[in-house]
Protein backbone atom coordinates (compact mmCIF):
# COMPACT_ATOMS: atom_id res chain seq x y z
CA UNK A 1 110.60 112.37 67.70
CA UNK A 2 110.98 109.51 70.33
CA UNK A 3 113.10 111.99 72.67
CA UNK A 4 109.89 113.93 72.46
CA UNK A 5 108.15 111.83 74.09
CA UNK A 6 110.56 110.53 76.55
CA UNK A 7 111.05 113.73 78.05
CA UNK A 8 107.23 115.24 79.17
CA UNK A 9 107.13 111.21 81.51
CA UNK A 10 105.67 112.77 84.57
CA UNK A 11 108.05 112.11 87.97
CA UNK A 12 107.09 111.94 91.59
CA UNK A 13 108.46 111.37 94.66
CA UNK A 14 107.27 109.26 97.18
CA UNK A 15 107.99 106.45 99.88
CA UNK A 16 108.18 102.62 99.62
CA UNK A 17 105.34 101.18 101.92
CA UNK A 18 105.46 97.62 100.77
CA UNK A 19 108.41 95.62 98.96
CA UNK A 20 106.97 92.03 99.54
CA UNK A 21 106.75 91.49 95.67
CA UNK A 22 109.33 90.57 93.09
CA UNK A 23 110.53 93.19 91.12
CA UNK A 24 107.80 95.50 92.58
CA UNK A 25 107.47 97.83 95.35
CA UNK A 26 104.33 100.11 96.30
CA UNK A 27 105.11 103.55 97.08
CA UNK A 28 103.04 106.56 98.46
CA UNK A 29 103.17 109.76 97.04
CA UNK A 30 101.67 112.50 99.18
CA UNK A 31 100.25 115.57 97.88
CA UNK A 32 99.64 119.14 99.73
CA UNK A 33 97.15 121.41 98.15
CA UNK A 34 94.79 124.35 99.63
CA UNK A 35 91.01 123.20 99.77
CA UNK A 36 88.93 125.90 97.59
CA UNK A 37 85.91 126.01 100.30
CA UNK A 38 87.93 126.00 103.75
CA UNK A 39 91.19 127.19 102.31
CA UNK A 40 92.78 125.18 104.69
CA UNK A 41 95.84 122.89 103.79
CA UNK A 42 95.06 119.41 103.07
CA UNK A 43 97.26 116.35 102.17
CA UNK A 44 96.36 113.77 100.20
CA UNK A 45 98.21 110.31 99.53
CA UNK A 46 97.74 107.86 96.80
CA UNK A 47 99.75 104.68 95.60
CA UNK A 48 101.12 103.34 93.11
CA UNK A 49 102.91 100.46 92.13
CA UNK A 50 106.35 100.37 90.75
CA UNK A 51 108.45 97.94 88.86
CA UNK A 52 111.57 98.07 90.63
CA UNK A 53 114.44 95.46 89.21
CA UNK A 54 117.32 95.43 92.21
CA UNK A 55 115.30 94.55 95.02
CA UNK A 56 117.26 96.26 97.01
CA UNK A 57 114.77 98.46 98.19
CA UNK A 58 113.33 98.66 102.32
CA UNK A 59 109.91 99.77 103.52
CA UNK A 60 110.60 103.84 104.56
CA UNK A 61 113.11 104.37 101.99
CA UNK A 62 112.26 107.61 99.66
CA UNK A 63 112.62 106.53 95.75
CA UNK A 64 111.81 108.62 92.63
CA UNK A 65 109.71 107.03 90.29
CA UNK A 66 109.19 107.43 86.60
CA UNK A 67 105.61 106.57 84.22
CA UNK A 68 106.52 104.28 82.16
CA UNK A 69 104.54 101.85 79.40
CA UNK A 70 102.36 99.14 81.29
CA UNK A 71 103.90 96.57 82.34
CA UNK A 72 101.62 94.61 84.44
CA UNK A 73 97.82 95.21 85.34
CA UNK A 74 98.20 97.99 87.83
CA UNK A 75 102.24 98.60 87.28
CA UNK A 76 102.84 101.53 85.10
CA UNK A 77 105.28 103.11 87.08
CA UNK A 78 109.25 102.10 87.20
CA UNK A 79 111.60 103.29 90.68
CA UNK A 80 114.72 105.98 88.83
CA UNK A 81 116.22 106.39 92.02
């Protein structure tokens, strides 16, 4: 039952913007999607912040990160790759 559950985690992609924390890094995940009114393309960003335990990580580097349990008060995300 637990592999379940492990497998529907949802995944994105995005970009490390800010690695000034321990252990946690803030990355952007941009979305593209056509806007029902002016059916024009539109990007959107949002980020989140992800627990990330090498901090090996730079600003500009693209990372994969996985939702996780919460770990912190805004962390519930944790960097794959």
């Amino acid at each position: 039952m637990h592999s379940d559950i492990k497998e529907n985690r949802k995944v994105k992609k995005g970009i490390v913007v800010s690695n000034k924390m321990n252990k946690t890094v803030v990355v952007k995940v941009e979305r593209t999607f056509r806007h029902p009114l002016i059916e024009k393309v539109v990007t959107r960003g949002k980020k989140y912040y992800a627990h990330n335990e090498s901090a090996q990580l730079q600003v500009g580097d693209e990372v994969k990160i996985i939702e996780t349990r919460p770990l912190s008060k805004l962390k519930r995300w944790r960097v794959v790759e």
